[in-house]
N, C-alpha and C. Protein backbone atom coordinates (compact mmCIF):
# COMPACT_ATOMS: atom_id res chain seq x y z
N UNK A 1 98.65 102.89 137.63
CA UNK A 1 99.86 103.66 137.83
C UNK A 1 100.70 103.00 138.92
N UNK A 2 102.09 102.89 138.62
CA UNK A 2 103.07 102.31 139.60
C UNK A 2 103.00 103.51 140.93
N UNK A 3 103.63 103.05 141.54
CA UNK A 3 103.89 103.55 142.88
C UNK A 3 105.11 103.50 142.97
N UNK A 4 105.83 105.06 143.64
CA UNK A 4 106.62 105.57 143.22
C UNK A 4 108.06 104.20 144.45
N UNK A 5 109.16 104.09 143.36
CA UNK A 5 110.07 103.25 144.14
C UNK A 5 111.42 103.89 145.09
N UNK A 6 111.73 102.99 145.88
CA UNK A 6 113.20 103.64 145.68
C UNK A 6 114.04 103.25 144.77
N UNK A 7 115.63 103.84 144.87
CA UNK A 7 116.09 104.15 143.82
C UNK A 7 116.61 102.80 143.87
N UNK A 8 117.29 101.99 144.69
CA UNK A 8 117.42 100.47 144.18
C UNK A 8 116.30 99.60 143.64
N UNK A 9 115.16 99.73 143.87
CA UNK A 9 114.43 99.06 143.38
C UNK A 9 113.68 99.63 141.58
N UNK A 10 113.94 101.14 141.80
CA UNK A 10 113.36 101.33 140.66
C UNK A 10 115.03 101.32 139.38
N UNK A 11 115.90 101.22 139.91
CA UNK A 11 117.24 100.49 139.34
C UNK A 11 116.88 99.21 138.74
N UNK A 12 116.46 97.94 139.51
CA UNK A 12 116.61 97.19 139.33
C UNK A 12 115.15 96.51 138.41
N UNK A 13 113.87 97.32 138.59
CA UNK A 13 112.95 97.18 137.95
C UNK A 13 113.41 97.90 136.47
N UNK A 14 113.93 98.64 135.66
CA UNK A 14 114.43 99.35 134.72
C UNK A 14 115.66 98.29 134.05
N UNK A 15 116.03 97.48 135.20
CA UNK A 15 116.57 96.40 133.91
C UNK A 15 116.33 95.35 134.17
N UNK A 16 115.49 95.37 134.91
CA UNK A 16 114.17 94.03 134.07
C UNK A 16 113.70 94.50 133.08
N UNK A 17 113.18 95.25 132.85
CA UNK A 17 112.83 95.55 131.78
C UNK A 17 113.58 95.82 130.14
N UNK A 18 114.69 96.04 130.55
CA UNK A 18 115.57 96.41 129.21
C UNK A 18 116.03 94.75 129.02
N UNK A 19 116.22 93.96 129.86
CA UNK A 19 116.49 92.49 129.95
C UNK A 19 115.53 91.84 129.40
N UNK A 20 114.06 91.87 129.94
CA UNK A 20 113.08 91.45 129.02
C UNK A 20 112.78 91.40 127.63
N UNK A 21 113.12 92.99 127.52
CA UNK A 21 113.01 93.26 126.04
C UNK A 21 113.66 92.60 125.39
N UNK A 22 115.07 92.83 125.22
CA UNK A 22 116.18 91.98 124.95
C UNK A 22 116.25 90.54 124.79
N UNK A 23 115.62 89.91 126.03
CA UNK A 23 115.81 88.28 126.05
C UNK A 23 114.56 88.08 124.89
N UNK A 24 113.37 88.47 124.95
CA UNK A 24 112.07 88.29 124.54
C UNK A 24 112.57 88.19 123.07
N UNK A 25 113.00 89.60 122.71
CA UNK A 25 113.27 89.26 121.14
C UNK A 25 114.50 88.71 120.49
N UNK A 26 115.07 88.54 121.25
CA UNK A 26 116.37 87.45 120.87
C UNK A 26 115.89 86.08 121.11
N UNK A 27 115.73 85.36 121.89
CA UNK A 27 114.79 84.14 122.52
C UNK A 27 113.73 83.61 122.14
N UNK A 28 112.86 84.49 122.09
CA UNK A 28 110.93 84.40 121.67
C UNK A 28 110.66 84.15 123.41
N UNK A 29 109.05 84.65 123.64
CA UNK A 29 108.24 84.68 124.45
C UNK A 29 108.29 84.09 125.79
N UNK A 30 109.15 82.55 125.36
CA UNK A 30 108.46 81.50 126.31
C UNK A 30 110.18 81.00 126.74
N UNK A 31 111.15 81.92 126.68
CA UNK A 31 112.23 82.12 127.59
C UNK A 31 111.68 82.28 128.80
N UNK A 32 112.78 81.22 129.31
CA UNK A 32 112.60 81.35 131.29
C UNK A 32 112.80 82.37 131.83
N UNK A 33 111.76 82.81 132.40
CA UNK A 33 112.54 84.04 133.15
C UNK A 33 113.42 84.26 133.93
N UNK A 34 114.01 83.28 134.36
CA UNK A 34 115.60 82.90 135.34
C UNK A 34 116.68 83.67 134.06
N UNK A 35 116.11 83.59 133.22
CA UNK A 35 117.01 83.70 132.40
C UNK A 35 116.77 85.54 132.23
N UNK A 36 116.31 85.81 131.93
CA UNK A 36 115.63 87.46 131.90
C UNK A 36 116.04 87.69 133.40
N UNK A 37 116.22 86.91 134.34
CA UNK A 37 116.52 87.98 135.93
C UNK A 37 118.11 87.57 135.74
N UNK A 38 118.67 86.61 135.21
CA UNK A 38 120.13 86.31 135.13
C UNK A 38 120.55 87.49 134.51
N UNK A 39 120.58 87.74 132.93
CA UNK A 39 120.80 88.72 132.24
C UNK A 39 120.85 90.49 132.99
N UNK A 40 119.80 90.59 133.67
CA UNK A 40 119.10 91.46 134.53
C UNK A 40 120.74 92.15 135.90
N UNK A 41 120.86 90.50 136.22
CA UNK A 41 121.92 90.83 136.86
C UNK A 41 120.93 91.15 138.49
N UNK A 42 120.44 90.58 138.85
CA UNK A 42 119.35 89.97 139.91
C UNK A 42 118.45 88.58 139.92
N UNK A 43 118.87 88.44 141.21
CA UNK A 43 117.78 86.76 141.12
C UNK A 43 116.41 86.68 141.00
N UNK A 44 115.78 85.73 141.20
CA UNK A 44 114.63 85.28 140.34
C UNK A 44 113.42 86.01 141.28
N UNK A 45 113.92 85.99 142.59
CA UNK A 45 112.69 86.53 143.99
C UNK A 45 112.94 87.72 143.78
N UNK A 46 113.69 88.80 142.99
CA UNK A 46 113.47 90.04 142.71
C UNK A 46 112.70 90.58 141.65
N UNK A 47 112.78 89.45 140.36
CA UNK A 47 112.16 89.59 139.18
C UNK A 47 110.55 89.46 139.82
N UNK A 48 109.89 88.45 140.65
CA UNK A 48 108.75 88.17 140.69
C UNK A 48 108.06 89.20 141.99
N UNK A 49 109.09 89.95 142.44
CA UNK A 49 108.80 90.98 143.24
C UNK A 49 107.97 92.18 142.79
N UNK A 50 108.56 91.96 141.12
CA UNK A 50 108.28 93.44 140.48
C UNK A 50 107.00 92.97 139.45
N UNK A 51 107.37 91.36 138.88
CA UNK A 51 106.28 90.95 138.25
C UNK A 51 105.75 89.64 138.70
N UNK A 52 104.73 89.58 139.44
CA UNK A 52 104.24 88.15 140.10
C UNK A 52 103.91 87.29 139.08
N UNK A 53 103.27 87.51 137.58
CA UNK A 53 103.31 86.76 136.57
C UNK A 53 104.11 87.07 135.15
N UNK A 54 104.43 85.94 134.40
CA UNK A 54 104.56 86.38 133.04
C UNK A 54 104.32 87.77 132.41
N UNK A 55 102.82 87.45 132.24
CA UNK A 55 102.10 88.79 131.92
C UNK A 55 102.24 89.84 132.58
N UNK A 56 102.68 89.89 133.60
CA UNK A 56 102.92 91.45 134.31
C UNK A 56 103.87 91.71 133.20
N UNK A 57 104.83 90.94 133.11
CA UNK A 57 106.67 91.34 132.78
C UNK A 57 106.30 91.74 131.29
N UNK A 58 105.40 91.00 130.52
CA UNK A 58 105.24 91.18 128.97
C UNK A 58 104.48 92.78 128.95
N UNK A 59 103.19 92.51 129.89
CA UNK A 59 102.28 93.75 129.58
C UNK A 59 103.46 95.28 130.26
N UNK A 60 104.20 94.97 131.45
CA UNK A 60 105.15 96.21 131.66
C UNK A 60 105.93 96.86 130.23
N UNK A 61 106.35 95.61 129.56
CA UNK A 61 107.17 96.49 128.63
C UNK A 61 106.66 96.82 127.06
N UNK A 62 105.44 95.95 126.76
CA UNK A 62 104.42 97.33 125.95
C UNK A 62 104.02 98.56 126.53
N UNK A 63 103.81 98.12 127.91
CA UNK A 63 103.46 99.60 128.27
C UNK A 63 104.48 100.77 128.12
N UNK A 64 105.64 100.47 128.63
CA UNK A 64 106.65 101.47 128.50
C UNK A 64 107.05 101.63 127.46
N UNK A 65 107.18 100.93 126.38
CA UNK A 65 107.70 101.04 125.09
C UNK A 65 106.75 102.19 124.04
N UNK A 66 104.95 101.98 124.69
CA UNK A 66 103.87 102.82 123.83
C UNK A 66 103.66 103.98 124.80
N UNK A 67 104.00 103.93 126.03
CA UNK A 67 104.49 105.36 126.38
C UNK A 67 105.95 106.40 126.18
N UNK A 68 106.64 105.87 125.80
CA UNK A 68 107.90 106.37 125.54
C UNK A 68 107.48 106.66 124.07
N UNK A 69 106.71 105.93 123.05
CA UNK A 69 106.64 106.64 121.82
C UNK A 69 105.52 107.60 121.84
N UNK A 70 104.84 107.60 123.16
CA UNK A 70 104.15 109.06 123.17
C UNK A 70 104.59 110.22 123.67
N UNK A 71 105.14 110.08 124.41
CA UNK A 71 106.39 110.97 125.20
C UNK A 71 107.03 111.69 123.60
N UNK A 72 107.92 110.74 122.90
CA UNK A 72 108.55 111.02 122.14
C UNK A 72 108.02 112.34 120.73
N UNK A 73 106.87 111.96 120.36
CA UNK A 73 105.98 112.42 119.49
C UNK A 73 105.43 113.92 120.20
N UNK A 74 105.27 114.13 121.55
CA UNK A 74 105.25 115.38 121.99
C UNK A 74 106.38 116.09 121.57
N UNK A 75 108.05 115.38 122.40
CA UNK A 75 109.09 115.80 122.14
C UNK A 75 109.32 116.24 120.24
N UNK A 76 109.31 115.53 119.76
CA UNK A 76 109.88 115.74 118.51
C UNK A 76 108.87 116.39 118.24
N UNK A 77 107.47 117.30 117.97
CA UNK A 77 106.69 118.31 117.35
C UNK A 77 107.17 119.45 117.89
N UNK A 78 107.87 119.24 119.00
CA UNK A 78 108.12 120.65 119.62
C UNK A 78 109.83 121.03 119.12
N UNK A 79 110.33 119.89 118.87
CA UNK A 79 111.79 120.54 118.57
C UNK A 79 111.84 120.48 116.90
N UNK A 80 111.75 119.92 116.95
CA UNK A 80 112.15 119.46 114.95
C UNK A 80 110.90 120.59 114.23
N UNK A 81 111.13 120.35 112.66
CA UNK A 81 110.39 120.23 112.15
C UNK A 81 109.24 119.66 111.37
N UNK A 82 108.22 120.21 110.91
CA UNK A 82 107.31 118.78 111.00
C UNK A 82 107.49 117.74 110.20
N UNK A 83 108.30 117.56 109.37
CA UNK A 83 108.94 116.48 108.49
C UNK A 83 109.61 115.84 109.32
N UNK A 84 110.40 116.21 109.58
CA UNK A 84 111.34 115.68 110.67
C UNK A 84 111.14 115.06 111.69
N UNK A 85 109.80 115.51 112.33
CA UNK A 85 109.23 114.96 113.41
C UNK A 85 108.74 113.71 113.25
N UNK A 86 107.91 113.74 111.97
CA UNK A 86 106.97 112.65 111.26
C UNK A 86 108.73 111.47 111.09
N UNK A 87 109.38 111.92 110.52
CA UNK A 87 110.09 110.86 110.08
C UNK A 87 111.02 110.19 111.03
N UNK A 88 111.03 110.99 112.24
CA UNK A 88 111.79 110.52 113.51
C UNK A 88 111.06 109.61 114.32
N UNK A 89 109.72 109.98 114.25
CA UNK A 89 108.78 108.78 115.13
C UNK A 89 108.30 107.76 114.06
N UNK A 90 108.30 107.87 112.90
CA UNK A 90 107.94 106.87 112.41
C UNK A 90 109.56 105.88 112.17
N UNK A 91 110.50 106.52 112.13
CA UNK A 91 111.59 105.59 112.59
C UNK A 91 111.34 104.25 113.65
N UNK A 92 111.23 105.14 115.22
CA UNK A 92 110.99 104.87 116.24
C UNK A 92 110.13 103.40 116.32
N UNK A 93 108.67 104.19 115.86
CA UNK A 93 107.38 103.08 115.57
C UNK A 93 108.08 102.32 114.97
N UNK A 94 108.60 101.74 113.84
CA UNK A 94 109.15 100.80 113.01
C UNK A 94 109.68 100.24 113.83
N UNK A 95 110.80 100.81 114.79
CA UNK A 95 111.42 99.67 115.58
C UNK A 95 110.57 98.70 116.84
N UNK A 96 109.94 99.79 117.62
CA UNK A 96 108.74 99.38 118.02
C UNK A 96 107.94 98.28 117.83
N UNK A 97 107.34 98.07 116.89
CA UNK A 97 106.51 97.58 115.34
C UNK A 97 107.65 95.98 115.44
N UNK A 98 108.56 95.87 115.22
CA UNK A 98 109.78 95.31 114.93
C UNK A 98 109.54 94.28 116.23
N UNK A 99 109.76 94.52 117.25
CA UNK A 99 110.07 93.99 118.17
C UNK A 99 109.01 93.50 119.60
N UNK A 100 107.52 93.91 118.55
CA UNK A 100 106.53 93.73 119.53
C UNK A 100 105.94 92.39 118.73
N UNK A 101 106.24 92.03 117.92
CA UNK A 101 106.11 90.63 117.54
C UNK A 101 105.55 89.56 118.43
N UNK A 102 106.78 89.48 119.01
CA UNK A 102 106.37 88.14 120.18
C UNK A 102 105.85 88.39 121.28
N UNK A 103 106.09 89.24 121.90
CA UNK A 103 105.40 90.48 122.98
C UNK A 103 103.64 90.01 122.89
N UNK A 104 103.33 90.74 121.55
CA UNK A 104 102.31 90.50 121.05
C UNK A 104 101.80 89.09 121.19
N UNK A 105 102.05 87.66 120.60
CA UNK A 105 102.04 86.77 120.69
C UNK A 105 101.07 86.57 121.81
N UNK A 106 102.41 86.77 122.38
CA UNK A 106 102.21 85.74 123.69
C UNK A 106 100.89 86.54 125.22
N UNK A 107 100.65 88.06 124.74
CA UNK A 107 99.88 88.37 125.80
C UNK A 107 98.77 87.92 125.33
N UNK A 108 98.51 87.59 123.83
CA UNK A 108 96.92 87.36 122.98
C UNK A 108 96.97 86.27 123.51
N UNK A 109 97.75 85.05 123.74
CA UNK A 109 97.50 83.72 124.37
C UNK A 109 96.77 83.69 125.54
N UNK A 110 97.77 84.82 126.47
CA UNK A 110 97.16 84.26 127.48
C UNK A 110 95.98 85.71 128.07
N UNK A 111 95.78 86.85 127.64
CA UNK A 111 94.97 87.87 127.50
C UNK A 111 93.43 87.68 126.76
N UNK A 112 94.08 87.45 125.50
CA UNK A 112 93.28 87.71 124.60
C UNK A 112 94.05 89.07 123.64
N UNK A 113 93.26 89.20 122.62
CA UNK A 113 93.39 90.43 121.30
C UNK A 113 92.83 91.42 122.31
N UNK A 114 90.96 91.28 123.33
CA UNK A 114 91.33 92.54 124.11
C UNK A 114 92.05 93.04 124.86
N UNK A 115 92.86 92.87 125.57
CA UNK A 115 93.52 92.80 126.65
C UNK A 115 93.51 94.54 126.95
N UNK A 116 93.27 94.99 128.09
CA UNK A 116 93.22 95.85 128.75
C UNK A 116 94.41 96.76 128.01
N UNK A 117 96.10 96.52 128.19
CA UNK A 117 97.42 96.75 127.54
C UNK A 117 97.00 97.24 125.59
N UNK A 118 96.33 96.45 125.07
CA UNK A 118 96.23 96.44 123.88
C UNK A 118 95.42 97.82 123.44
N UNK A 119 93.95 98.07 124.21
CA UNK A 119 93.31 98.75 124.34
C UNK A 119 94.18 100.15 124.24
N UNK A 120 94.83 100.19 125.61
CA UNK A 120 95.68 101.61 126.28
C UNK A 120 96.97 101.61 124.91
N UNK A 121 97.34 100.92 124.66
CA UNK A 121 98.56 100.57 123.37
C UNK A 121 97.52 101.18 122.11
N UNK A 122 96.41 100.99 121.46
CA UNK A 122 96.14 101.50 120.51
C UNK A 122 95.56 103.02 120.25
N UNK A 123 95.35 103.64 121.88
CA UNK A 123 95.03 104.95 121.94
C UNK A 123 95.96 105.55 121.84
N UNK A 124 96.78 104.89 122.34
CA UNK A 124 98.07 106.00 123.01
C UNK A 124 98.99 106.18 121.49
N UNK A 125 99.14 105.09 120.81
CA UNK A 125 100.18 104.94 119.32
C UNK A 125 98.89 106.11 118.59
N UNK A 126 97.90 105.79 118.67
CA UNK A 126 96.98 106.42 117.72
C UNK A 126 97.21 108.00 117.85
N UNK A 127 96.94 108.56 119.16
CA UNK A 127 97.06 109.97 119.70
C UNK A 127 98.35 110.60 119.06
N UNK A 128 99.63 109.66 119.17
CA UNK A 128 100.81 110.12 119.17
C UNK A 128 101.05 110.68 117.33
N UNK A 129 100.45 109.29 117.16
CA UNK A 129 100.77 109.08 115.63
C UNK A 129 100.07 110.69 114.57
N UNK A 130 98.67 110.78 115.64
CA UNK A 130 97.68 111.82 114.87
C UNK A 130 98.42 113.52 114.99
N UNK A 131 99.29 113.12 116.17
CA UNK A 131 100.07 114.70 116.54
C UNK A 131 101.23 114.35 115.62
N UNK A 132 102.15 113.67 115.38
CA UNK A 132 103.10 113.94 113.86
C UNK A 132 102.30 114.29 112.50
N UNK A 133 101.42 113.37 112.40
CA UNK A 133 100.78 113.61 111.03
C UNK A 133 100.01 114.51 110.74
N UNK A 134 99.32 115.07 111.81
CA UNK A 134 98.74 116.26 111.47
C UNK A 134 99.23 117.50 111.55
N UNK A 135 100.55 117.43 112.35
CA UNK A 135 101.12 118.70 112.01
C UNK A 135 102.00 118.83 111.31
N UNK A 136 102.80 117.44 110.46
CA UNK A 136 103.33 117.88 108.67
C UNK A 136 102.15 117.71 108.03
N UNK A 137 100.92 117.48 107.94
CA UNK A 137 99.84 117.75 107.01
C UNK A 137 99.69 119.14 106.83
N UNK A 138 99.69 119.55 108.04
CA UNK A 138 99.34 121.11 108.10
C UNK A 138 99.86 122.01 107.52
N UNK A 139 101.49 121.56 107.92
CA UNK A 139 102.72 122.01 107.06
C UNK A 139 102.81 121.88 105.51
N UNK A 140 101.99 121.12 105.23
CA UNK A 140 101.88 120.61 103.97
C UNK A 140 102.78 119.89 103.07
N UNK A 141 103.78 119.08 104.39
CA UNK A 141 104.60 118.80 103.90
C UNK A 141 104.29 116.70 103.36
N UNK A 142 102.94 116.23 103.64
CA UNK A 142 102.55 115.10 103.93
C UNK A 142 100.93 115.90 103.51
N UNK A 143 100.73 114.39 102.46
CA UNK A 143 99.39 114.11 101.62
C UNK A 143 98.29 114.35 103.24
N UNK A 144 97.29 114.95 102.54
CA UNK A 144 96.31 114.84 103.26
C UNK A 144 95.22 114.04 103.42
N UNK A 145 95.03 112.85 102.10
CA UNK A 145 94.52 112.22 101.89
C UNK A 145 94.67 110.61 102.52
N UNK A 146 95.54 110.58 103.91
CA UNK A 146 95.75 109.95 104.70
C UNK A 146 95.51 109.80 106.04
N UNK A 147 95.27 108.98 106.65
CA UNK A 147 95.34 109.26 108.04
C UNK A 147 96.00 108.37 108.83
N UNK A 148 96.61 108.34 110.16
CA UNK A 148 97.64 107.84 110.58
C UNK A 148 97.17 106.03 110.80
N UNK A 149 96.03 105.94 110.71
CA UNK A 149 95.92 104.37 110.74
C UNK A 149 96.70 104.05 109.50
N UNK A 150 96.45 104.23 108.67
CA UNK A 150 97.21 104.10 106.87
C UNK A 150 98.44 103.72 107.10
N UNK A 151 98.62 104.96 107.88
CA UNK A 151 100.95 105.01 108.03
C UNK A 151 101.41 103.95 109.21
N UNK A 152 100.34 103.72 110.07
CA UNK A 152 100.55 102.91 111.17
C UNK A 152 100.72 101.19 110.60
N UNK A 153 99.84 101.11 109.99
CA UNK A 153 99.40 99.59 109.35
C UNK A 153 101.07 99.38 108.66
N UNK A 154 100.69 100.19 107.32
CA UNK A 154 101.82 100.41 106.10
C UNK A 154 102.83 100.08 106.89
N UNK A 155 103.36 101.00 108.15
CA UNK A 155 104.74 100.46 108.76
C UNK A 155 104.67 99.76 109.91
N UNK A 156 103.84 99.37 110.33
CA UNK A 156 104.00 98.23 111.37
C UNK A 156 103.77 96.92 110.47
N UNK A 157 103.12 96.81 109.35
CA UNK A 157 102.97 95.30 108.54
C UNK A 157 104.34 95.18 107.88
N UNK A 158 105.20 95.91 107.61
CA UNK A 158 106.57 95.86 106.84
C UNK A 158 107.59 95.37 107.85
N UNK A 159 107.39 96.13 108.83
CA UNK A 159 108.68 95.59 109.71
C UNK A 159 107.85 94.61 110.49
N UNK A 160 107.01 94.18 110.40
CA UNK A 160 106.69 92.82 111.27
C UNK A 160 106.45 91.56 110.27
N UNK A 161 107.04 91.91 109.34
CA UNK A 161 107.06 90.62 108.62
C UNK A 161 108.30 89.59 108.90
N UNK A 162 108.04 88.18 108.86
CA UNK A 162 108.64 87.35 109.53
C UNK A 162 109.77 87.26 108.77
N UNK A 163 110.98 87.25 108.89
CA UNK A 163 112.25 87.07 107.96
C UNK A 163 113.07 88.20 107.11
N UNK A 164 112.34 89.48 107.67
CA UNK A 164 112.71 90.86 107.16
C UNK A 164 114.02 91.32 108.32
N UNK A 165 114.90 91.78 107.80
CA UNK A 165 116.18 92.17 108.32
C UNK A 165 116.43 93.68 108.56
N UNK A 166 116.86 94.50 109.19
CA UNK A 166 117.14 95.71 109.86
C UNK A 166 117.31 96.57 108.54
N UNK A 167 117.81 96.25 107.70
CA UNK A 167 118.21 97.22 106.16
C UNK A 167 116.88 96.94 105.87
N UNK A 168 116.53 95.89 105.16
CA UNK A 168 115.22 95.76 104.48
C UNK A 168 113.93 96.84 104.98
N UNK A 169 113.94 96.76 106.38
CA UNK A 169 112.96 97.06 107.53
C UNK A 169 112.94 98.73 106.78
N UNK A 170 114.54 99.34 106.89
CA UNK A 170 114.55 100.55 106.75
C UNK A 170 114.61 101.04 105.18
N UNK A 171 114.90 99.70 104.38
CA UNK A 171 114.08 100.97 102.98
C UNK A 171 112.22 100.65 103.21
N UNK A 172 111.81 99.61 103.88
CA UNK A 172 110.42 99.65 102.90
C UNK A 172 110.00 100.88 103.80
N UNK A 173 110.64 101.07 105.11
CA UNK A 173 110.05 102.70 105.52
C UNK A 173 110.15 103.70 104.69
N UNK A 174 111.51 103.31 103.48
CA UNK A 174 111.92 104.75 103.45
C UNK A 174 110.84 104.69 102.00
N UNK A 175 110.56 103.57 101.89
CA UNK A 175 108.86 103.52 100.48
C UNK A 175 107.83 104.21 100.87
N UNK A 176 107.65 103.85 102.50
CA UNK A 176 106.43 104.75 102.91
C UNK A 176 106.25 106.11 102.89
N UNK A 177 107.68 106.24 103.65
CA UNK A 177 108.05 108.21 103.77
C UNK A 177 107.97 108.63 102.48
N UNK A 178 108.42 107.84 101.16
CA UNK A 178 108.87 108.59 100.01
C UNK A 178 107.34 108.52 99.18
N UNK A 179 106.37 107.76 100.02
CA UNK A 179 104.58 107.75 99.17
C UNK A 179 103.84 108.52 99.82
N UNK A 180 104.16 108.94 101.13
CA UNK A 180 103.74 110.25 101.86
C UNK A 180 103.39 111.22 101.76
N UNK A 181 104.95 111.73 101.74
CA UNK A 181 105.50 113.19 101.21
C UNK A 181 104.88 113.66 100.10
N UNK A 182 104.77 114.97 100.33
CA UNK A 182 104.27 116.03 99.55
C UNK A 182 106.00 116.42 98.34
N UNK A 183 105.75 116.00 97.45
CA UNK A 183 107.19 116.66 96.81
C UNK A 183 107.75 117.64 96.90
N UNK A 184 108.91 118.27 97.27
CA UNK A 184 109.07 119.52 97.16
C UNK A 184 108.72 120.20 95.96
N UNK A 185 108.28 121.49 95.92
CA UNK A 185 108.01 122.30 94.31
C UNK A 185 109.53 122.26 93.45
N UNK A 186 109.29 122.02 92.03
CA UNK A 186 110.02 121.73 91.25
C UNK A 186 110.63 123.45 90.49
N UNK A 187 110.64 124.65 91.48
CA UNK A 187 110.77 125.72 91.31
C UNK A 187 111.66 125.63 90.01
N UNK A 188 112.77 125.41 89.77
CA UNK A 188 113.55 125.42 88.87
C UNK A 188 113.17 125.10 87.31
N UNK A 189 112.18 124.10 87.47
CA UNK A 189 111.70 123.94 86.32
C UNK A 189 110.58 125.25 85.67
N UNK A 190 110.09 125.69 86.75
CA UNK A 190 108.93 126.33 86.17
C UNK A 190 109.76 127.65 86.06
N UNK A 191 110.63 128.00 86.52
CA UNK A 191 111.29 129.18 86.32
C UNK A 191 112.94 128.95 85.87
N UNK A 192 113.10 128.79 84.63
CA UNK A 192 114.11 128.34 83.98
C UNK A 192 115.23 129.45 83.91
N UNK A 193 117.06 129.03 84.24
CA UNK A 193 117.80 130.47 84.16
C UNK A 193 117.60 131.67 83.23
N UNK A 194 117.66 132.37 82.94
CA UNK A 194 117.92 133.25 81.74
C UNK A 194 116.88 133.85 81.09
């Protein structure tokens, strides 16, 4: 757990991070980080203030990115409905999914596949993922004959495919949502006018 900043510093750590993100997946991995503290809009002895290595800067912004989609997945069960919820975080995840590509990459280089980040990243997506899906299962609005590893794979292997574009990304989601879903009842048919 960080330790709490002041407000210039926790300013300026917050866009390192949105800078990272940004440079990382526009760039790939092995962008200078002069370049990520340029963008940032702070010099280079501030960037290494907040991250003394690479890997700090990569593992900070999986971390925040798979806590913000757990955060999120609380938020949306409690406001939406459970369709809604399911289909708002699995939005989310997709983009997520999307942009942890190189992220990914490059901590397995120099981490490993275990890496401590990866570990805390697959509980935390897992937990989040099991609170949308199980409460449109419940709803019955989503097959039960699934479980969120299924929906996780299904849409993190679609949008992490190499050469797939932002439209593309968002119908093969909208294949997943539409193999999901429970159909609505076809009331009309079974009860015909007249």
């Amino acid at each position: 757990m960080r330790r709490p900043m002041r407000a210039d510093a926790q300013r300026n750590y917050d866009r390192l991070i949105e800078s990272a993100r940004e440079t990382f997946t526009e760039l790939g991995g092995d962008t200078p980080l002069e370049e990520v503290a340029r963008r940032a809009g702070v010099g280079i002895g501030t960037l290494y203030r907040h991250f003394p290595t690479r890997l700090d800067l990569l593992e900070a912004i999986y971390r925040e990115d798979v806590d913000r989609l757990s955060a999120l997945a609380r938020t949306l069960t409690s406001e939406r409905e459970p369709w809604a919820a399911l289909e708002g975080w699995l939005e989310e995840f997709s983009a997520y999914a999307a942009t942890k590509r190189v992220l990914f990459q490059e901590i397995v280089a120099v981490a490993g596949k275990d890496a401590e980040v990866f570990i805390h990243s697959r509980a935390a997506i897992g937990e989040a993922g099991e609170l949308v899906l199980n409460n449109a299962q419940r709803a019955g609005v989503v097959r039960t004959d699934i479980e969120v590893s299924d929906v996780t794979r299904l849409v993190g292997g679609c949008t992490m495919m190499p050469g797939s574009d932002a439209a593309q990304q968002r119908r093969m989601l909208q294949l997943v949502l539409d193999g999901i879903r429970v159909p609505p009842r076809l009331t009309h048919c079974l009860n015909p006018p007249g």
